[in-house]
C-alpha atoms as a PDB file:
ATOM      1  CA  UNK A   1      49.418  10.969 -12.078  1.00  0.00           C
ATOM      2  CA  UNK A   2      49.417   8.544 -14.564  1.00  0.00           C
ATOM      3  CA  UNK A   3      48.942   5.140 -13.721  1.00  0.00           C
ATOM      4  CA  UNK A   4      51.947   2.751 -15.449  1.00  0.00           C
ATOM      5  CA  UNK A   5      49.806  -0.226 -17.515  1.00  0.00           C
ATOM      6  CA  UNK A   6      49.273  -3.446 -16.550  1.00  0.00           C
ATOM      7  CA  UNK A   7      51.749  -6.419 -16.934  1.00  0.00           C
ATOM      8  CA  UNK A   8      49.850  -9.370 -18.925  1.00  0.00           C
ATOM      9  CA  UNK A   9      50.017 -11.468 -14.928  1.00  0.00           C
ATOM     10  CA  UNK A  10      47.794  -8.475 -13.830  1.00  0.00           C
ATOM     11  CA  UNK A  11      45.038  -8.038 -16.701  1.00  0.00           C
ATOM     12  CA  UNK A  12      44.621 -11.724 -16.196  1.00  0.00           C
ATOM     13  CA  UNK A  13      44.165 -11.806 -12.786  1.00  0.00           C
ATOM     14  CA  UNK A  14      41.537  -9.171 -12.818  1.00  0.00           C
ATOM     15  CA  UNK A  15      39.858 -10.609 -15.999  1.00  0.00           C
ATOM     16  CA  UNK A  16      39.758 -13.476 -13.979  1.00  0.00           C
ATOM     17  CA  UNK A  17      38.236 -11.764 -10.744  1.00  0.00           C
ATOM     18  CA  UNK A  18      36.223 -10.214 -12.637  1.00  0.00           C
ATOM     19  CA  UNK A  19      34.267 -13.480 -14.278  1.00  0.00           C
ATOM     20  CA  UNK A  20      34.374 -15.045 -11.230  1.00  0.00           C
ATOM     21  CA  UNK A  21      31.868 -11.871  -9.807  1.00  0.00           C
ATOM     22  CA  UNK A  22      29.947 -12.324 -13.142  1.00  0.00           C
ATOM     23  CA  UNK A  23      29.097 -16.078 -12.060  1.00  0.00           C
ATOM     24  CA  UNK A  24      28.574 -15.038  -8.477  1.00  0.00           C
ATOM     25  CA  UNK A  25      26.454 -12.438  -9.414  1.00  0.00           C
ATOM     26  CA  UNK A  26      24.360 -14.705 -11.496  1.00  0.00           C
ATOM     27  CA  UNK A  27      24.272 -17.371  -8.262  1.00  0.00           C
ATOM     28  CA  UNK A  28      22.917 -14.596  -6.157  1.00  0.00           C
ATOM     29  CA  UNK A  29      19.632 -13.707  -8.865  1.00  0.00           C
ATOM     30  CA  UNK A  30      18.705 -17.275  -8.898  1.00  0.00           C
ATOM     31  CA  UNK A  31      19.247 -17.983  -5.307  1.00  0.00           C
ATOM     32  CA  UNK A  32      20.321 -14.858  -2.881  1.00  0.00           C
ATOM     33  CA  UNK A  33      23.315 -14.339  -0.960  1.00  0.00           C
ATOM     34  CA  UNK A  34      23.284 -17.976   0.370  1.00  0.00           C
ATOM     35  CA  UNK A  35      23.712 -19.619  -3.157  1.00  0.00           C
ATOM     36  CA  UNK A  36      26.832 -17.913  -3.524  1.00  0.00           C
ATOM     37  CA  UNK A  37      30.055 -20.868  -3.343  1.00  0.00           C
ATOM     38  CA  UNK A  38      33.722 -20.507  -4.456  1.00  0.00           C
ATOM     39  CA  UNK A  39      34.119 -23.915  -5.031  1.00  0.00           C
ATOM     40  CA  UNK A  40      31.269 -23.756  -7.852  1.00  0.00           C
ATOM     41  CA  UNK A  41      32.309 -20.751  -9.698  1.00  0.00           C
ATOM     42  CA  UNK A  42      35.853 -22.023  -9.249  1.00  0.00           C
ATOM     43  CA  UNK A  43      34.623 -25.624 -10.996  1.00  0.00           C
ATOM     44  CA  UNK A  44      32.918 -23.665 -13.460  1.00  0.00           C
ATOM     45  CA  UNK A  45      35.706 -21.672 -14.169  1.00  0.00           C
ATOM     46  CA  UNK A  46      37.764 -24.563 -15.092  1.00  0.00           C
ATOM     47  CA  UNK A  47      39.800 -23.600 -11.748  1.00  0.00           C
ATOM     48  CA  UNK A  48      40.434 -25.889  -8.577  1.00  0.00           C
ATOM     49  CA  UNK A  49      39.042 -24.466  -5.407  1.00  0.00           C
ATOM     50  CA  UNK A  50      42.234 -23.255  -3.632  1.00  0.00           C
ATOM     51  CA  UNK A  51      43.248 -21.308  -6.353  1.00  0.00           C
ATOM     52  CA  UNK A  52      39.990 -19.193  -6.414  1.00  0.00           C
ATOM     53  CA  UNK A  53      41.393 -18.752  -3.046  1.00  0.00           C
ATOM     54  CA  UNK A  54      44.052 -16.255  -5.044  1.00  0.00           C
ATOM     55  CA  UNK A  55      42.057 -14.094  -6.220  1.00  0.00           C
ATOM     56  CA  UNK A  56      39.403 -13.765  -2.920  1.00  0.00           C
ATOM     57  CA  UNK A  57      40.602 -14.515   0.342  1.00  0.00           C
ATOM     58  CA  UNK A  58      37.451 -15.872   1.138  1.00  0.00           C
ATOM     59  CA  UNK A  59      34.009 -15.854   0.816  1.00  0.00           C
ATOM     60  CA  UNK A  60      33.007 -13.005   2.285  1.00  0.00           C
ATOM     61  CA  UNK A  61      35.594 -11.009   0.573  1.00  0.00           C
ATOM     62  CA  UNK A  62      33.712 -11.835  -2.464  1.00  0.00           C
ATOM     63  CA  UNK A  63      29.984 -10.742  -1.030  1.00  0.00           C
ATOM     64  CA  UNK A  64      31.410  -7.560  -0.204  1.00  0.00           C
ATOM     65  CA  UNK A  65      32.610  -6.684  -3.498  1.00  0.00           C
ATOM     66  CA  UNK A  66      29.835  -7.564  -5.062  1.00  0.00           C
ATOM     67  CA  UNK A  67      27.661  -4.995  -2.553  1.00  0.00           C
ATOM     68  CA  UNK A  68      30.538  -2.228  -3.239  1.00  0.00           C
ATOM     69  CA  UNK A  69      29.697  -2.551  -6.789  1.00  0.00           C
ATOM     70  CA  UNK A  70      25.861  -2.652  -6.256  1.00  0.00           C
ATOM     71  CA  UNK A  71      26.322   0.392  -3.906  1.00  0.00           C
ATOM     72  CA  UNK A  72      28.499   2.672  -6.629  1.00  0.00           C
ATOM     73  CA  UNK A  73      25.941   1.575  -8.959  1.00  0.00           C
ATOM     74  CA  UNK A  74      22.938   2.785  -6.495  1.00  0.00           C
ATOM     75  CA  UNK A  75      24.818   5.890  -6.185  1.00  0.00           C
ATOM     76  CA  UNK A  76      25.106   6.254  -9.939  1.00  0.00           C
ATOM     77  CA  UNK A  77      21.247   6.009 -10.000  1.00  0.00           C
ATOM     78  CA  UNK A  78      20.707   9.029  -7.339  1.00  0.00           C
ATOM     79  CA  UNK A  79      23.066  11.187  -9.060  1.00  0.00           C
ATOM     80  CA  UNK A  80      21.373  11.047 -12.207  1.00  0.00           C
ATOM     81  CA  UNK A  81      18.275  11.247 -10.469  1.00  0.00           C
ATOM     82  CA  UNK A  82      18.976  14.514  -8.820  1.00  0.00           C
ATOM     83  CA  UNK A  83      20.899  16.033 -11.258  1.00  0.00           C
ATOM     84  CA  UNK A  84      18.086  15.704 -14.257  1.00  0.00           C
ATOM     85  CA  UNK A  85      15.849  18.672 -12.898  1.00  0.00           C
ATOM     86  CA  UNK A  86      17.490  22.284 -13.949  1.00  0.00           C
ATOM     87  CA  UNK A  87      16.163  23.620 -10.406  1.00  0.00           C
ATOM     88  CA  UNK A  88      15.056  21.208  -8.333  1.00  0.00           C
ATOM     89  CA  UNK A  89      12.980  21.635  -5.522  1.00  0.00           C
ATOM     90  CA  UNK A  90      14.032  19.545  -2.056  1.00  0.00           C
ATOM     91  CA  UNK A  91      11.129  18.133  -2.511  1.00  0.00           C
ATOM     92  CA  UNK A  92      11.733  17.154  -6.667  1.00  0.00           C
ATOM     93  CA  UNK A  93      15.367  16.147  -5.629  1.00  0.00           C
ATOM     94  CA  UNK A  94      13.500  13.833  -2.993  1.00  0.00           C
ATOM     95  CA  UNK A  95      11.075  12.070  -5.127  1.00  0.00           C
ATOM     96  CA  UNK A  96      13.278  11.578  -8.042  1.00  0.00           C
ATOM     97  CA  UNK A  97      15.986   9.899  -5.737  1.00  0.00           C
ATOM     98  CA  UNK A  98      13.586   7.818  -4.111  1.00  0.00           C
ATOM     99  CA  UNK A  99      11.743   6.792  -7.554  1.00  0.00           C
ATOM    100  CA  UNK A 100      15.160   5.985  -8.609  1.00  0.00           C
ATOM    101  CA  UNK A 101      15.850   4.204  -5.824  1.00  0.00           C
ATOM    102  CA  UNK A 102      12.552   1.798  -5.721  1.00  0.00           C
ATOM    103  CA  UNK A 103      13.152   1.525  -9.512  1.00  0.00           C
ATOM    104  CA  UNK A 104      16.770   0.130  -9.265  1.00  0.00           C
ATOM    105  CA  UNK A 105      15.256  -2.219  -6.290  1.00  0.00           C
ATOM    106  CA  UNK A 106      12.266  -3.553  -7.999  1.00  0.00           C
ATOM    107  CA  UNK A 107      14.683  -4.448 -11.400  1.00  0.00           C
ATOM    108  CA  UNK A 108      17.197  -6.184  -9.223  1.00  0.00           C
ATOM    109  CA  UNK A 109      15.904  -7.061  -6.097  1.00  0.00           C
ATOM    110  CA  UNK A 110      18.409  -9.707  -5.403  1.00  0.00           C
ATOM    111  CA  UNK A 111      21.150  -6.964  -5.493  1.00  0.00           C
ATOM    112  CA  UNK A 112      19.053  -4.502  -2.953  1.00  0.00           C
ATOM    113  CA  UNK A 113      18.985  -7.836  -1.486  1.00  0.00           C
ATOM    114  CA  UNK A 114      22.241  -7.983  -0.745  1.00  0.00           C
ATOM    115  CA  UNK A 115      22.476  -4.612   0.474  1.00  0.00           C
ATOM    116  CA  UNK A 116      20.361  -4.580   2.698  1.00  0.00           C
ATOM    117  CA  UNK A 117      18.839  -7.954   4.098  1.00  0.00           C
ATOM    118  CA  UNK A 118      22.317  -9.459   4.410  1.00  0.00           C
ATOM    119  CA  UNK A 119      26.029  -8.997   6.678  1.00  0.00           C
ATOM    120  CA  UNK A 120      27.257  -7.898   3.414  1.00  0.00           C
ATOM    121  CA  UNK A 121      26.144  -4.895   2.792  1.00  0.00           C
ATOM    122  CA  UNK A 122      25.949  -3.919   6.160  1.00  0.00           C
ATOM    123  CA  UNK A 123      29.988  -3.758   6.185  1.00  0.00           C
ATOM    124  CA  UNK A 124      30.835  -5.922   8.731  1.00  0.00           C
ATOM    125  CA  UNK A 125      32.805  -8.358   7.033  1.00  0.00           C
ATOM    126  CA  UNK A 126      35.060  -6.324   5.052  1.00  0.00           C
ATOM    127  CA  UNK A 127      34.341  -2.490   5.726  1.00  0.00           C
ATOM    128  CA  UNK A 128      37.532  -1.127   4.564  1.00  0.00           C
ATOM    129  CA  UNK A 129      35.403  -1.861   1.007  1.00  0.00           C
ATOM    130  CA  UNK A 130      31.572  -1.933   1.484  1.00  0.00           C
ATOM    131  CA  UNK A 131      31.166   1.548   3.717  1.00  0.00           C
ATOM    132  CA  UNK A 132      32.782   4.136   1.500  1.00  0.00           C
ATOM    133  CA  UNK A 133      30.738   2.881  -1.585  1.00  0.00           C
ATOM    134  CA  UNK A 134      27.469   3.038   1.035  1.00  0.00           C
ATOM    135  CA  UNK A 135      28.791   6.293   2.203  1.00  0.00           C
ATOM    136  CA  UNK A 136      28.342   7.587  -1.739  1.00  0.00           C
ATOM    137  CA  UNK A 137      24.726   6.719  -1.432  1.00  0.00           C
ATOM    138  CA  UNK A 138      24.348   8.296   1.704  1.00  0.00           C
ATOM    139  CA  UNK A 139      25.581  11.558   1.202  1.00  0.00           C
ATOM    140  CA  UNK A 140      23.893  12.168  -2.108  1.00  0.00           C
ATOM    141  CA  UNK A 141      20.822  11.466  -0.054  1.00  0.00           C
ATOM    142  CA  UNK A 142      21.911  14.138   2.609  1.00  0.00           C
ATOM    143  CA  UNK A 143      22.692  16.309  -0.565  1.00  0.00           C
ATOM    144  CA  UNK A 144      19.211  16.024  -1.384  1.00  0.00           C
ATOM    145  CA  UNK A 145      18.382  17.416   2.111  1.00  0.00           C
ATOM    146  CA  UNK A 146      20.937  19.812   2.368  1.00  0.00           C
ATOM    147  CA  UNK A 147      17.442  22.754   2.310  1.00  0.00           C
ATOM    148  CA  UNK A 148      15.786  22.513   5.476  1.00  0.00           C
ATOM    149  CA  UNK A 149      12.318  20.867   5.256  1.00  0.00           C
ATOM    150  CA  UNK A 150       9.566  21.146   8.141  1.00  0.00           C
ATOM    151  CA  UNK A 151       8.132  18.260   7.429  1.00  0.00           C
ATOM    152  CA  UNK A 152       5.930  17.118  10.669  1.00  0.00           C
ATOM    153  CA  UNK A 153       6.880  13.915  10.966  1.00  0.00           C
ATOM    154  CA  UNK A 154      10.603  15.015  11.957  1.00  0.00           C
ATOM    155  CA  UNK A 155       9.994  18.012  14.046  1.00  0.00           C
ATOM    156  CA  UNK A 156      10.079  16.768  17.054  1.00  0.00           C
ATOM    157  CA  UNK A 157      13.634  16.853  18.409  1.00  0.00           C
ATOM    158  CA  UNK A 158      15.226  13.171  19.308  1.00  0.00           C
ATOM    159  CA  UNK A 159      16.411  12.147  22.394  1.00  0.00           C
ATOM    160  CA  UNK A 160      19.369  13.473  23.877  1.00  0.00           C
ATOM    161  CA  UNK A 161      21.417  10.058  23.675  1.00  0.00           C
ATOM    162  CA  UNK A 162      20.375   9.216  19.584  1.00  0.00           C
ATOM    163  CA  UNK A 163      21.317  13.267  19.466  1.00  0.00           C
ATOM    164  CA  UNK A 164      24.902  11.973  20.509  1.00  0.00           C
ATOM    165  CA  UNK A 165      24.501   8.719  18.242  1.00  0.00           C
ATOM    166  CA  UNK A 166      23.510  10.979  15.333  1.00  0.00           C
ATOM    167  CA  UNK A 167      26.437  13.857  15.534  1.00  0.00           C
ATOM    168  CA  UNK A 168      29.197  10.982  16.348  1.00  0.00           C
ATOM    169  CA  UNK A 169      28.024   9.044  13.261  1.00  0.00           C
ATOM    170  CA  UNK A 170      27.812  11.972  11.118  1.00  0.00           C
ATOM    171  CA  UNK A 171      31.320  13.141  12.817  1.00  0.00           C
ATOM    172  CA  UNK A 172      33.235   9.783  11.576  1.00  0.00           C
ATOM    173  CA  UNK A 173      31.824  10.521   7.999  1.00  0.00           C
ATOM    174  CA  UNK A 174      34.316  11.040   5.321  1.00  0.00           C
ATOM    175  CA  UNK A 175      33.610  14.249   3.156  1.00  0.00           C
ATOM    176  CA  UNK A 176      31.670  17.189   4.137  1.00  0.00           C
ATOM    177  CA  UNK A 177      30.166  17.436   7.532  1.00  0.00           C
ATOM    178  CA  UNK A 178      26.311  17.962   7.439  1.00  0.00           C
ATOM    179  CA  UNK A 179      24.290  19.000  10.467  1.00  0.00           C
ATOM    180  CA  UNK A 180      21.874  16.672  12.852  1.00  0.00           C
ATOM    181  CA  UNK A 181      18.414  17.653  11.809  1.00  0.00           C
ATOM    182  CA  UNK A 182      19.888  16.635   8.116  1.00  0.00           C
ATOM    183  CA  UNK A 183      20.680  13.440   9.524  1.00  0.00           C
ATOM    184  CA  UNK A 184      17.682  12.535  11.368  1.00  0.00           C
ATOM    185  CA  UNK A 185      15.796  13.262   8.145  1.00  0.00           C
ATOM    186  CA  UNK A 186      18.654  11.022   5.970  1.00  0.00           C
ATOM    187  CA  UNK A 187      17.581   7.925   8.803  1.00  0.00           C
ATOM    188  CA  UNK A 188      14.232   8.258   8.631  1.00  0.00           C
ATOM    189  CA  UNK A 189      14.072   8.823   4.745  1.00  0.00           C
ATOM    190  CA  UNK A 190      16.466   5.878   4.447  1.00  0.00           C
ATOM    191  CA  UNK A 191      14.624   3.322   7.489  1.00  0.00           C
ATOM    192  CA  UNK A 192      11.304   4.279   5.944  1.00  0.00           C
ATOM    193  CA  UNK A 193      11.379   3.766   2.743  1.00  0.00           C
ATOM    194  CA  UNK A 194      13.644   0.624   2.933  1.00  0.00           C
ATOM    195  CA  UNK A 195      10.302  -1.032   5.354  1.00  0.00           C
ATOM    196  CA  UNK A 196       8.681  -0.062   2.330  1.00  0.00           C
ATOM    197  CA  UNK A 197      10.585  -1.716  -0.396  1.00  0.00           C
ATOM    198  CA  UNK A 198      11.417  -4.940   1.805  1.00  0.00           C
ATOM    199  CA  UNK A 199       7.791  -5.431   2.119  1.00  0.00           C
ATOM    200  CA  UNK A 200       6.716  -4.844  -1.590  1.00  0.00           C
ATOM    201  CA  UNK A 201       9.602  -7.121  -2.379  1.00  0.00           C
ATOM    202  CA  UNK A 202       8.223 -10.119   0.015  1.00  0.00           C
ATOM    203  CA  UNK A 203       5.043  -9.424  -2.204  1.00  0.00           C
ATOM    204  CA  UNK A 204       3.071  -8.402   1.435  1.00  0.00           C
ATOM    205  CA  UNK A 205       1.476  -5.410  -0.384  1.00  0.00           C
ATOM    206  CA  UNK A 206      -0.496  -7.751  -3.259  1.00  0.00           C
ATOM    207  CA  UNK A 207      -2.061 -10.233  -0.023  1.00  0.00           C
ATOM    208  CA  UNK A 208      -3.626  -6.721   1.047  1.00  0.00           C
ATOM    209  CA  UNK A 209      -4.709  -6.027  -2.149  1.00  0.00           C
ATOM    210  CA  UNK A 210      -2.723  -2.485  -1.604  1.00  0.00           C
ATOM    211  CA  UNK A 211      -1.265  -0.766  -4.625  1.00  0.00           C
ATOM    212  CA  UNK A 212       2.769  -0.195  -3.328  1.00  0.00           C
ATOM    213  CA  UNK A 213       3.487   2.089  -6.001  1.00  0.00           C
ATOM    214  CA  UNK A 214       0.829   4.623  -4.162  1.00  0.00           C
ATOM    215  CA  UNK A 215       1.840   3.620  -0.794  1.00  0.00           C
ATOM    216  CA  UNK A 216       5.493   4.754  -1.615  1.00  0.00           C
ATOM    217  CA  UNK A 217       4.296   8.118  -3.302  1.00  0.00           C
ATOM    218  CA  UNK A 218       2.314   8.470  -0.178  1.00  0.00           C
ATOM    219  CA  UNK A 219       5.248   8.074   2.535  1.00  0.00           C
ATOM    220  CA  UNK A 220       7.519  10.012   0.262  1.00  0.00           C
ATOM    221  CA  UNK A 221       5.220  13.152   0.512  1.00  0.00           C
ATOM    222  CA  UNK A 222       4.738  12.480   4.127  1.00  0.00           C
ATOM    223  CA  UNK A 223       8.888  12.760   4.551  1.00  0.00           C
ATOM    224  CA  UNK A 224       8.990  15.870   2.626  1.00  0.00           C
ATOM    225  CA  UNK A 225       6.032  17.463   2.923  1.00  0.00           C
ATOM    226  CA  UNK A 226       5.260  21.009   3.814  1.00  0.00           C
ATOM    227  CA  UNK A 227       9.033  22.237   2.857  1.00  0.00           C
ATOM    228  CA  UNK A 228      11.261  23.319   0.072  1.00  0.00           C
ATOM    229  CA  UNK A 229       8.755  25.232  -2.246  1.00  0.00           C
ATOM    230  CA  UNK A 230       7.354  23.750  -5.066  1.00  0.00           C
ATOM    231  CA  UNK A 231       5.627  20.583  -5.157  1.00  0.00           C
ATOM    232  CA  UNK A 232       6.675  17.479  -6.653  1.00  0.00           C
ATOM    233  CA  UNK A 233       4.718  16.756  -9.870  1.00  0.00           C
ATOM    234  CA  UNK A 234       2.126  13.916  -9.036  1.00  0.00           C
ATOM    235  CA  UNK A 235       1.293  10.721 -11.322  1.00  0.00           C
ATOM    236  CA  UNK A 236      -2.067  10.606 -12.728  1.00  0.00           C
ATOM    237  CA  UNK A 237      -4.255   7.965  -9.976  1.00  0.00           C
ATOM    238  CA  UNK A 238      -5.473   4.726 -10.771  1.00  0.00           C
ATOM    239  CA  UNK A 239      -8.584   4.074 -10.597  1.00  0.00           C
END
């Protein structure tokens, strides 16, 4: 159906949300989620701080769309990432999401930031808008492991009580239903990788004089290693 246009009150009340994220956006790259203040991109704006009130009910509100948008434009960056190989392996659909993914992290690390160092992107505030954009990312990683895999390191089968956690989380889901060993491999793909990027971020990796890039190929292969036919293609080593 065919949405009716906007009335002139409505474009410029979302042209006015919108440069109010714009500022807030650029408040989080120079100083993180804590940076971010109404009252300043309301002054900035020209606007007095209740009405900014209008247009976000409150602070939080406002972190949380930003993370929707950084999620849907994570998701974005998986879906091209899978979808550029004509036959992917699992294991091609695995490394090219999860290059993508440390890619989009180290470019704007105050937005993975966001995501996940911070309430905001966890959903707690306002869920009804952060989880279904994190859901997106989610299931295109669970896409990616929709072929079984035997990698080693998720063999062994869980406890019987995070066996419960796993099927009532993936249960709640929107969207299609994907089975536990899927899931277990979506957590520890996602938990894995994310200790990985936090630390590089933090800059832990250049004190140890260890080259992250490696250490990421490395854990990558050790997630999907051993399944899903051909190998990923390797990057020439430094040396």
């Amino acid at each position: 159906m065919t949405q009716p246009p906007l009335t002139p009150r409505q474009r410029y009340r979302a042209q006015t949300a919108e440069e109010a994220k714009r500022i807030a956006s650029r408040q989080l790259a120079e100083g993180g989620p804590g940076a971010i203040s109404l009252n300043a991109i309301a002054k900035e704006m020209g606007l007095t701080g209740p009405a900014m009130y209008r247009y976000f009910a409150s602070r939080d509100e406002l972190l949380a769309e930003l993370a929707t948008d950084a999620y849907n434009d994570l998701a974005d960056v998986f879906q091209a990432a899978i979808g550029q190989e004509e036959s992917p392996s699992p294991r091609a659909r695995l490394h090219a999401l999860a290059t993508a993914w440390r890619k989009w992290a180290l470019a704007q690390p105050h937005r993975y930031q966001l995501l996940f160092a911070s309430a905001a992107g966890s959903g707690r505030a306002v869920p009804e808008r952060t989880i279904p954009a994190a859901h997106r990312t989610m299931a295109l990683l669970f896409e990616a492991l929709l072929q079984p895999l035997s990698a080693s390191s998720s063999s062994a089968e869980p406890p019987a009580a995070l066996e419960r956690q796993l099927e009532q989380w993936v249960g709640n889901r929107p969207g299609p239903k994907v089975e536990g060993r899927v899931a277990r491999l979506g957590l520890l793909f996602w938990t894995r990788l994310h200790g990985l990027l936090s630390l590089e971020l933090l800059g832990h990796f250049d004190v140890m004089g260890i080259d992250p890039a490696l250490l990421f190929e490395a854990e990558v292969d050790a997630l999907a290693g051993g399944g899903g036919g051909e190998e990923a293609p390797r990057r020439p080593r430094k040396r």
